[in-house]
PDB file of N, CA and C in Angstrom:
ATOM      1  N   UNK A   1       0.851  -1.166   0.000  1.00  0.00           N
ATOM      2  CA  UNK A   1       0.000   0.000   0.000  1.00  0.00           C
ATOM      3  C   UNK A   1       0.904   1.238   0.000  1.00  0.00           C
ATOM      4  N   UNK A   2       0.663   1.871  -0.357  1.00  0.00           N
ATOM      5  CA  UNK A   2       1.122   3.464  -0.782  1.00  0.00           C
ATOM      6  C   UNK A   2       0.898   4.549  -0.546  1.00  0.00           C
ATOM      7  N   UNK A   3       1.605   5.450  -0.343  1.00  0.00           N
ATOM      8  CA  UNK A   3       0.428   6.791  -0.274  1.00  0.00           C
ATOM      9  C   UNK A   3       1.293   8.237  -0.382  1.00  0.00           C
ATOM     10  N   UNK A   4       0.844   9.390  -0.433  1.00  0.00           N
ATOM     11  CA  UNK A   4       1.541  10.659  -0.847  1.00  0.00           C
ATOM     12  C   UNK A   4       1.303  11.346   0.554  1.00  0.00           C
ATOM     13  N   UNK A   5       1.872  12.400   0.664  1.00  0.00           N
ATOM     14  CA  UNK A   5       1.905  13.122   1.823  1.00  0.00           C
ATOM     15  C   UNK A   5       2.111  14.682   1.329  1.00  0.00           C
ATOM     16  N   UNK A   6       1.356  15.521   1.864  1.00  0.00           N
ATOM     17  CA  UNK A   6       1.751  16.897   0.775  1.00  0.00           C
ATOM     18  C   UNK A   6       0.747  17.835   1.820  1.00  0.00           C
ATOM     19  N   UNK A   7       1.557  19.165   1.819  1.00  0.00           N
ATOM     20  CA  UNK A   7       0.078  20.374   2.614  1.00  0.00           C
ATOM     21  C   UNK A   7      -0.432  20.846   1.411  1.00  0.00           C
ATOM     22  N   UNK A   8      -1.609  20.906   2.175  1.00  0.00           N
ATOM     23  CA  UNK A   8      -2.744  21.485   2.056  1.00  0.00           C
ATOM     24  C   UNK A   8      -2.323  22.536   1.248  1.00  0.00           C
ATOM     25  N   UNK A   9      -3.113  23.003  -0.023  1.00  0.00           N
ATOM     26  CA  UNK A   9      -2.972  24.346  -0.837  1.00  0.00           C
ATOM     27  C   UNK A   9      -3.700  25.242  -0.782  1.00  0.00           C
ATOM     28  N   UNK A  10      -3.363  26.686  -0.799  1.00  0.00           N
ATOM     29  CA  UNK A  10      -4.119  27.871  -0.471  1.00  0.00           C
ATOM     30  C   UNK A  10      -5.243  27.683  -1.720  1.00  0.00           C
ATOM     31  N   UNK A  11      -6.712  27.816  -1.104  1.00  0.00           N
ATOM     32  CA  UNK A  11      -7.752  27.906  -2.156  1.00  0.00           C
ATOM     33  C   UNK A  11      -7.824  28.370  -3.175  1.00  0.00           C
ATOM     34  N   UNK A  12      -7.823  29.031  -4.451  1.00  0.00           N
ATOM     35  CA  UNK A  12      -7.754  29.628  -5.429  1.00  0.00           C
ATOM     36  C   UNK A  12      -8.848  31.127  -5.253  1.00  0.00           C
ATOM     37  N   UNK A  13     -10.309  30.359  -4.968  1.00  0.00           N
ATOM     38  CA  UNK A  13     -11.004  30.628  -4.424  1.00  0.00           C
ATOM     39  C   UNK A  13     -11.384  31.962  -3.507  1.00  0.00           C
ATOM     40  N   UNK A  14     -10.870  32.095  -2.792  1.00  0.00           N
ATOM     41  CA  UNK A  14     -11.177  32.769  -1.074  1.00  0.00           C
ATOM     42  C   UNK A  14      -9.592  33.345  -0.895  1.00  0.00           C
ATOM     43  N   UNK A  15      -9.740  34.300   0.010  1.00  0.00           N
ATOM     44  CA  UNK A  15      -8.251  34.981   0.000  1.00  0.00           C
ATOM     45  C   UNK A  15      -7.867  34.477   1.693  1.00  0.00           C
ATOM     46  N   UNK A  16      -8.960  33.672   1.779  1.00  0.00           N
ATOM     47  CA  UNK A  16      -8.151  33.103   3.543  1.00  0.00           C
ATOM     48  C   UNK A  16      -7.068  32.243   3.640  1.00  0.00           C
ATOM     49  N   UNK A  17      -6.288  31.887   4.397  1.00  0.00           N
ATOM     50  CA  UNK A  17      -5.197  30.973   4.959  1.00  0.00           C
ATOM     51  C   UNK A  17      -5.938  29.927   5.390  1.00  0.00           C
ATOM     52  N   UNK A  18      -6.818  29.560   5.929  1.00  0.00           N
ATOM     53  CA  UNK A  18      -7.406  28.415   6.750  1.00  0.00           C
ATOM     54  C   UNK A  18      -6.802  27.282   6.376  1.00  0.00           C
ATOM     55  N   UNK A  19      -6.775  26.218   7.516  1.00  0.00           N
ATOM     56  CA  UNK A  19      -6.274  24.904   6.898  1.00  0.00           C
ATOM     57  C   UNK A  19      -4.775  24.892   5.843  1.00  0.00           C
ATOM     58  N   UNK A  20      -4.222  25.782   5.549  1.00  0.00           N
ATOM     59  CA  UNK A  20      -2.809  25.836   5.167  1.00  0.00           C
ATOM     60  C   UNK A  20      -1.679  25.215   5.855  1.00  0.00           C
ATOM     61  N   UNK A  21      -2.146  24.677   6.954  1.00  0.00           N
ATOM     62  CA  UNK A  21      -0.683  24.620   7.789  1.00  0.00           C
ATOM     63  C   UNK A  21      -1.100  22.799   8.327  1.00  0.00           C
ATOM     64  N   UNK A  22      -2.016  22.466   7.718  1.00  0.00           N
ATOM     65  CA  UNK A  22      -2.180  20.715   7.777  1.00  0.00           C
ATOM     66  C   UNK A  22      -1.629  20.114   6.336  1.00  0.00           C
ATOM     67  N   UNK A  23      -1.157  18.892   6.773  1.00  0.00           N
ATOM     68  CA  UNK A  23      -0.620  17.660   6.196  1.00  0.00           C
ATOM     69  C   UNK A  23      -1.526  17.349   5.786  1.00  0.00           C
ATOM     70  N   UNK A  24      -1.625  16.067   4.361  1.00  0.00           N
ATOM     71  CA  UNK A  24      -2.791  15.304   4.177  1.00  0.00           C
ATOM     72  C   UNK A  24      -1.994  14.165   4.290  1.00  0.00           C
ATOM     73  N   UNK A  25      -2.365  12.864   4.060  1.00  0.00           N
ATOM     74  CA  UNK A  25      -1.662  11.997   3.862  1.00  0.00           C
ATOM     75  C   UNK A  25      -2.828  11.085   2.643  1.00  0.00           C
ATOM     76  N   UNK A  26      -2.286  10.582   1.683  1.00  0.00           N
ATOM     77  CA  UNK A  26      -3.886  10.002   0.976  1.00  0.00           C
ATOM     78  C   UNK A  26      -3.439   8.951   0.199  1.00  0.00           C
ATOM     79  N   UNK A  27      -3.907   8.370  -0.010  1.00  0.00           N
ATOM     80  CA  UNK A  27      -3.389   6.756  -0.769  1.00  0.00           C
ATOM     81  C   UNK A  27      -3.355   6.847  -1.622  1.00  0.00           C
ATOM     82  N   UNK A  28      -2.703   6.162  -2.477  1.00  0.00           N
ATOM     83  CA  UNK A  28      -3.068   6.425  -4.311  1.00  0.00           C
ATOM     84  C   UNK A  28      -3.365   5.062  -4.500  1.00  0.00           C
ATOM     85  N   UNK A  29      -4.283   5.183  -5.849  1.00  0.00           N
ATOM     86  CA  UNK A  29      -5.173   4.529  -5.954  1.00  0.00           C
ATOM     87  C   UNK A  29      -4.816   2.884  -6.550  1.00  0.00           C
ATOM     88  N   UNK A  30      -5.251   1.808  -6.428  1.00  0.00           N
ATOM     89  CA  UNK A  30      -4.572   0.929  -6.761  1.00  0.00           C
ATOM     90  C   UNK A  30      -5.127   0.065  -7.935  1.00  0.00           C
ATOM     91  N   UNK A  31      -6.173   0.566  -8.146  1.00  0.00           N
ATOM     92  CA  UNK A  31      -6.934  -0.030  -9.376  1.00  0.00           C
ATOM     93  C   UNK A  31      -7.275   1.220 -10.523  1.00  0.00           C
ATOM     94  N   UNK A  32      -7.437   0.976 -11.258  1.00  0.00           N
ATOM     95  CA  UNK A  32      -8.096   2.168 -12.423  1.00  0.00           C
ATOM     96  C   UNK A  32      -9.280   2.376 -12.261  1.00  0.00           C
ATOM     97  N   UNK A  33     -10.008   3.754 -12.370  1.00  0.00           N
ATOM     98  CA  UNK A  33     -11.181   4.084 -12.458  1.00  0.00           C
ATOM     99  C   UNK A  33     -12.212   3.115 -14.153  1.00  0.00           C
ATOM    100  N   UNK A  34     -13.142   2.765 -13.371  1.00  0.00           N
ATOM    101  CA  UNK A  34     -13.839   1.861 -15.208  1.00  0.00           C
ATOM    102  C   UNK A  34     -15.331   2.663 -14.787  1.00  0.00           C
ATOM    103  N   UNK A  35     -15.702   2.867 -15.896  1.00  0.00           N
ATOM    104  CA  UNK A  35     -17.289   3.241 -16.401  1.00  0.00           C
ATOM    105  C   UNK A  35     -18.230   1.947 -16.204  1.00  0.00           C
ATOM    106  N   UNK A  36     -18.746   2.390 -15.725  1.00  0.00           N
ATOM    107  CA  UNK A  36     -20.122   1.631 -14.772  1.00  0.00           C
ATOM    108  C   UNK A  36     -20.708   0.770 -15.991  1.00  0.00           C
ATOM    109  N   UNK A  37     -21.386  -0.118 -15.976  1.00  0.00           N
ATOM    110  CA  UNK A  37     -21.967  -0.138 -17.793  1.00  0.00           C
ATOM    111  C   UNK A  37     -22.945   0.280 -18.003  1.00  0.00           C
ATOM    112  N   UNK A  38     -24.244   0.461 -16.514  1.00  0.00           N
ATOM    113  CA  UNK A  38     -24.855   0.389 -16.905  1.00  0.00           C
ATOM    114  C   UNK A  38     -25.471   2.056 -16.404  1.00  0.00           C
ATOM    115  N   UNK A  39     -24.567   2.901 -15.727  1.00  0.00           N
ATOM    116  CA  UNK A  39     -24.849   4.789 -15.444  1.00  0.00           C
ATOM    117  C   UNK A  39     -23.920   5.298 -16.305  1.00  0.00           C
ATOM    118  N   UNK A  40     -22.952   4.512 -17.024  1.00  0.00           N
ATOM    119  CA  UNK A  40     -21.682   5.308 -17.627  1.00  0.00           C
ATOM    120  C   UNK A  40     -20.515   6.170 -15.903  1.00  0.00           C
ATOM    121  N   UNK A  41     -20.854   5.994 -14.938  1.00  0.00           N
ATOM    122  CA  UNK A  41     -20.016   6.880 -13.986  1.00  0.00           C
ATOM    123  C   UNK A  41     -18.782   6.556 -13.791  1.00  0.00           C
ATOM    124  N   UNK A  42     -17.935   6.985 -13.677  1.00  0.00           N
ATOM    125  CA  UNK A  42     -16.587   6.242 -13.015  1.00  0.00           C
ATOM    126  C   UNK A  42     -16.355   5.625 -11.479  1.00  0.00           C
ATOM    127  N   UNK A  43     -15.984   4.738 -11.623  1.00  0.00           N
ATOM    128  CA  UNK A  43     -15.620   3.993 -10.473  1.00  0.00           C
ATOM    129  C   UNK A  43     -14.783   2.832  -9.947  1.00  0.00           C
ATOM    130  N   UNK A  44     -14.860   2.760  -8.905  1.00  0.00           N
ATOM    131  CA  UNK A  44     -13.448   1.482  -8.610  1.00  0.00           C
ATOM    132  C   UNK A  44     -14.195   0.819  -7.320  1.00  0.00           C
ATOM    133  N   UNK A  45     -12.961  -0.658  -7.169  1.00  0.00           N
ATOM    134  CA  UNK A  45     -13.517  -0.993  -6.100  1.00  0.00           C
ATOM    135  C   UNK A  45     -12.487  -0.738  -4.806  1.00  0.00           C
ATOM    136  N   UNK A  46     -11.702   0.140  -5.265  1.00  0.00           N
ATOM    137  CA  UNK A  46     -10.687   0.546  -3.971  1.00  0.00           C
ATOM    138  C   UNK A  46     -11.041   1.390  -3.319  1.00  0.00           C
ATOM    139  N   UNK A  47     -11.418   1.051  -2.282  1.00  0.00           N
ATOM    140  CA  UNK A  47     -12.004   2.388  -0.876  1.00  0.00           C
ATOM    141  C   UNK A  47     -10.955   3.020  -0.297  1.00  0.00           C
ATOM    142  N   UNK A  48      -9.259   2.804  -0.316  1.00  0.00           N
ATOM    143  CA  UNK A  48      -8.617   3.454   0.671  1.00  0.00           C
ATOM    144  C   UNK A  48      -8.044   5.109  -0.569  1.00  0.00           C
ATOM    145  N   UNK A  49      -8.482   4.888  -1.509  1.00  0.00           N
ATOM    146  CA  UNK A  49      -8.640   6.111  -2.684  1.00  0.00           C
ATOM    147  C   UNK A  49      -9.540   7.186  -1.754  1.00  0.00           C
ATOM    148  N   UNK A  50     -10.688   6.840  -1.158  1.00  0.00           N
ATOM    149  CA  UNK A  50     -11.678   7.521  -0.511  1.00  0.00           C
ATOM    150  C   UNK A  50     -10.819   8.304   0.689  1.00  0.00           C
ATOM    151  N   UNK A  51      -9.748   7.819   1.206  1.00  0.00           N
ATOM    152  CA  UNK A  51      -9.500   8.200   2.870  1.00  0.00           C
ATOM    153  C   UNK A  51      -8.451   9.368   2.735  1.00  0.00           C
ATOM    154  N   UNK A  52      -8.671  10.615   3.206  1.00  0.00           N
ATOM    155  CA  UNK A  52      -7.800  11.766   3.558  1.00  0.00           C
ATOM    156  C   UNK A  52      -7.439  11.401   4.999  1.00  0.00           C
ATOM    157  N   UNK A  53      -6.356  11.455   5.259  1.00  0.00           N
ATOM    158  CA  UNK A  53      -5.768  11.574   6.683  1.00  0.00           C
ATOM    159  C   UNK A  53      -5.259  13.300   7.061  1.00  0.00           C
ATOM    160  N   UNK A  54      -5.541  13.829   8.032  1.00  0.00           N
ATOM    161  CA  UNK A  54      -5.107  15.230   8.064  1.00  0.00           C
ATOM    162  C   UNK A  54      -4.009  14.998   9.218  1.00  0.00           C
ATOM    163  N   UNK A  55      -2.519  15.708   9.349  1.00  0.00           N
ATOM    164  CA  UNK A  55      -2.086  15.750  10.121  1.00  0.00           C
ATOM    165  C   UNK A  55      -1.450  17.294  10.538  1.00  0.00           C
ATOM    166  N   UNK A  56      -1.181  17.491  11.591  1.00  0.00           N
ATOM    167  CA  UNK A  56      -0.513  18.637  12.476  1.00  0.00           C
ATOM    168  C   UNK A  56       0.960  19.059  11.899  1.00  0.00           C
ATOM    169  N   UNK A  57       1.577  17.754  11.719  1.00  0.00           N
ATOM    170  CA  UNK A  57       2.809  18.536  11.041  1.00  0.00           C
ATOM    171  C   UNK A  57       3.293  16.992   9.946  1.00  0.00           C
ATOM    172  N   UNK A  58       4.598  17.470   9.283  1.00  0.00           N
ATOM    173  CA  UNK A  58       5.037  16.521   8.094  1.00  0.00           C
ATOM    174  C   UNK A  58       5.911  15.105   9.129  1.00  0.00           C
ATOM    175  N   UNK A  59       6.150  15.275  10.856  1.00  0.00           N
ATOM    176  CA  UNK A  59       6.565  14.607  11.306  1.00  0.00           C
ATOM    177  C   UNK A  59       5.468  13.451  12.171  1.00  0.00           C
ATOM    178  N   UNK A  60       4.459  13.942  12.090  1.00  0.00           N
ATOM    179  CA  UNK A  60       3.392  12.973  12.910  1.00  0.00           C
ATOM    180  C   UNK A  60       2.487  12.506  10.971  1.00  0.00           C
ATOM    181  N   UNK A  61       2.602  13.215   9.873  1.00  0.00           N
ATOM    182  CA  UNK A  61       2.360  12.137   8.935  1.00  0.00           C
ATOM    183  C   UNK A  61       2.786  10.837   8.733  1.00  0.00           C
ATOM    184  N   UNK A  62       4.643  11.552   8.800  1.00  0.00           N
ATOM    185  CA  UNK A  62       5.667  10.188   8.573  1.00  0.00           C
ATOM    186  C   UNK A  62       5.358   9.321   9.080  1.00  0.00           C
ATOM    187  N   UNK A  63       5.284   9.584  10.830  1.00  0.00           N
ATOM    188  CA  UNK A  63       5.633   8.523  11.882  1.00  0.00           C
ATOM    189  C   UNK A  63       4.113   7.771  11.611  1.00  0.00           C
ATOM    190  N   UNK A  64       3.690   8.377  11.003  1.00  0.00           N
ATOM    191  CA  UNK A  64       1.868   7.285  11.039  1.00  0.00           C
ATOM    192  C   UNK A  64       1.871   6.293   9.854  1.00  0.00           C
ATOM    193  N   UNK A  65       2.220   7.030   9.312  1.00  0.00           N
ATOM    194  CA  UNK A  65       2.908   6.102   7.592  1.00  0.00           C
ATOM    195  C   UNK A  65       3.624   4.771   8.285  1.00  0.00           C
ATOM    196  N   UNK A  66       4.967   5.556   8.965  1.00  0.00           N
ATOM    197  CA  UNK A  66       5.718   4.398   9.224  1.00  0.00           C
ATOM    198  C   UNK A  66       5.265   2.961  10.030  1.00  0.00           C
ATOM    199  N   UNK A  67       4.216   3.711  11.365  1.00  0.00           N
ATOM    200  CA  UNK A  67       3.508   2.890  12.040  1.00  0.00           C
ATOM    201  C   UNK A  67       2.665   2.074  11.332  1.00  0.00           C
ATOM    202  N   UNK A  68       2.223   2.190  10.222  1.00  0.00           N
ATOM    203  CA  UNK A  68       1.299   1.404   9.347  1.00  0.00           C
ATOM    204  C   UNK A  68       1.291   0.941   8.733  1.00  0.00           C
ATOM    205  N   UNK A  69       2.670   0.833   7.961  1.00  0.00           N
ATOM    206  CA  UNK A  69       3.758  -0.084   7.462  1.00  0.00           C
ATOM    207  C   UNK A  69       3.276   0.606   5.586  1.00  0.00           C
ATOM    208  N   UNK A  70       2.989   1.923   5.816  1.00  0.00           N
ATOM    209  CA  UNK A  70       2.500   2.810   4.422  1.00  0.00           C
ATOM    210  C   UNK A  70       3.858   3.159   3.719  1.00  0.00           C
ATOM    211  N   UNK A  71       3.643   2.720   2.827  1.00  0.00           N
ATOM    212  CA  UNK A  71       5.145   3.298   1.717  1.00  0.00           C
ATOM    213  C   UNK A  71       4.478   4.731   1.261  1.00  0.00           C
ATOM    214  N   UNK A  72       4.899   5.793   2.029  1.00  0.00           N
ATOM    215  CA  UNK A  72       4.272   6.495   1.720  1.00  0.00           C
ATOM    216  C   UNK A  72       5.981   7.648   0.865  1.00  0.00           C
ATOM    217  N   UNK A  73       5.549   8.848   0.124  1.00  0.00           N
ATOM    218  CA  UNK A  73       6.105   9.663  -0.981  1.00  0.00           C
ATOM    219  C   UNK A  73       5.891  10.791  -0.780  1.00  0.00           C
ATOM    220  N   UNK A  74       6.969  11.815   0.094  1.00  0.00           N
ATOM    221  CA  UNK A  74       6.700  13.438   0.364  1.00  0.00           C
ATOM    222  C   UNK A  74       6.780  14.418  -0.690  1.00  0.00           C
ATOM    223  N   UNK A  75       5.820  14.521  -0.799  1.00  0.00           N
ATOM    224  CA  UNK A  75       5.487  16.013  -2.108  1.00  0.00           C
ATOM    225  C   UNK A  75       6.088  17.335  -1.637  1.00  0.00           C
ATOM    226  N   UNK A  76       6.936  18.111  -1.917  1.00  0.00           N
ATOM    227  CA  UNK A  76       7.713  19.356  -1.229  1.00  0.00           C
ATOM    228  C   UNK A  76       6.257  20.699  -1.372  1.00  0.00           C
ATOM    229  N   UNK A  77       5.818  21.172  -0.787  1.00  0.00           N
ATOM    230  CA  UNK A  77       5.464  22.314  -1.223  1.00  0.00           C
ATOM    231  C   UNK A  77       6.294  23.416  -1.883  1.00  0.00           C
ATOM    232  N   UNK A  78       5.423  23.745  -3.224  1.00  0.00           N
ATOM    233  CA  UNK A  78       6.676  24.572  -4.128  1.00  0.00           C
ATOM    234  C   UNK A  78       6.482  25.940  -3.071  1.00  0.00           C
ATOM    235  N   UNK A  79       8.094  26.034  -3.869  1.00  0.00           N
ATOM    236  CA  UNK A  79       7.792  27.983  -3.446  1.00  0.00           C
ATOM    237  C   UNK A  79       7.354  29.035  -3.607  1.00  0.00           C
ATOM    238  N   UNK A  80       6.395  29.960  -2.755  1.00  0.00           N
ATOM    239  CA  UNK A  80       5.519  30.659  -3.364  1.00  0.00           C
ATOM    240  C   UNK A  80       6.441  31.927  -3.770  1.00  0.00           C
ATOM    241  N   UNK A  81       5.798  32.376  -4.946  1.00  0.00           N
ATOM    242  CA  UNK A  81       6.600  33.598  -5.973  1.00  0.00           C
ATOM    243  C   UNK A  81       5.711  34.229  -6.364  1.00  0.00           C
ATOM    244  N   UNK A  82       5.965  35.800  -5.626  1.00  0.00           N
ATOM    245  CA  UNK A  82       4.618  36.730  -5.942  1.00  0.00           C
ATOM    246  C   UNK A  82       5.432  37.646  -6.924  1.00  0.00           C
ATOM    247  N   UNK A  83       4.689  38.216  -7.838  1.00  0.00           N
ATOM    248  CA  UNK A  83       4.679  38.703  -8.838  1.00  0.00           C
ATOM    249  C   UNK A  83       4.434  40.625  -8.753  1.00  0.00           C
ATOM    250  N   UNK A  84       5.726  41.316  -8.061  1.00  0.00           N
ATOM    251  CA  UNK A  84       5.101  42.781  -7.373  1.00  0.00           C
ATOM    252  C   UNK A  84       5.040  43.204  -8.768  1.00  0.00           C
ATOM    253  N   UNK A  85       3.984  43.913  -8.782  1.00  0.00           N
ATOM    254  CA  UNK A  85       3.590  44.724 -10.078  1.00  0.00           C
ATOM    255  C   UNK A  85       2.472  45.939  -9.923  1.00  0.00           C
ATOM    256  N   UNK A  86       3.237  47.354 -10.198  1.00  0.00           N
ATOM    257  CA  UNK A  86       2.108  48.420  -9.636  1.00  0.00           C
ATOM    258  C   UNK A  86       1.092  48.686 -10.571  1.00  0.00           C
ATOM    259  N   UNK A  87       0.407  49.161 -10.264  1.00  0.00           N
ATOM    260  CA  UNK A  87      -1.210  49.926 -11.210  1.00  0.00           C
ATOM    261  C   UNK A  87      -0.606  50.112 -12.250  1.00  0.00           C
ATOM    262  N   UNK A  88       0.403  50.990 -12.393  1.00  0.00           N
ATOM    263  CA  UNK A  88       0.678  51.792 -13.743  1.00  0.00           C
ATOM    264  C   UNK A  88       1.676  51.454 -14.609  1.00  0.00           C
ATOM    265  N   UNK A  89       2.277  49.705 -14.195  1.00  0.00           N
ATOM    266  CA  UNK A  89       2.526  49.233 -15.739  1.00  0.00           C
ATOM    267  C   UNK A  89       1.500  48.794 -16.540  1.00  0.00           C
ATOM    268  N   UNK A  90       0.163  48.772 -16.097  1.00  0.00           N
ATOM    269  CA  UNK A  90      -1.027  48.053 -16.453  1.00  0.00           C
ATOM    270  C   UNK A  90      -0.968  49.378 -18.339  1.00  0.00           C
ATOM    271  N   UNK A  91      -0.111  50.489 -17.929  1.00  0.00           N
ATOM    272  CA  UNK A  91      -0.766  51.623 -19.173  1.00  0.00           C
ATOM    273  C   UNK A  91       0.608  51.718 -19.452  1.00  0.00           C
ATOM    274  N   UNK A  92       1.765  50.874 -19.715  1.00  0.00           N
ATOM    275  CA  UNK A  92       3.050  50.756 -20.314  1.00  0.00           C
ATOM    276  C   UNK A  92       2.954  50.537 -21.392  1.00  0.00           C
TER     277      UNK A  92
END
């Protein structure tokens, strides 16, 4: 069993922070998604695809991974790069 480990990303959405500063931990999936035959929907019969784990920091993910015998894969959060740009190159 497998799984990724990565924080949480700022919403696109909403200009809040909330929830930024949790871990997920989430399985990847072990079967392929197949079309139903008879709704057309996608689906599988792997349930641990379904399970988000949230953790406090990237050291109580690990150690839960490790305790669970999860081959789990740390995703780095990239670095954020803001773009300063005033009103009035907008008329350059």
């Amino acid at each position: 069993m497998s799984a990724r480990i990565f924080q949480r990303p700022k919403n696109a959405m909403q200009s809040g922070h909330g929830r930024n500063d949790e871990w997920v931990l989430e399985h990847v999936p072990a079967e392929p998604r197949k079309a139903d035959p008879l709704m057309g929907w996608a689906g599988s019969g792997d349930t641990q695809a379904q399970v988000q784990l949230t953790f406090p920091s990237l050291d109580a993910a690990r150690a839960y991974a490790e305790k669970k015998g999860i081959v789990a894969t740390y995703m780095p959060t990239p670095p954020k790069t803001l773009k300063l740009q005033a009103y009035a190159d907008n008329f350059r």
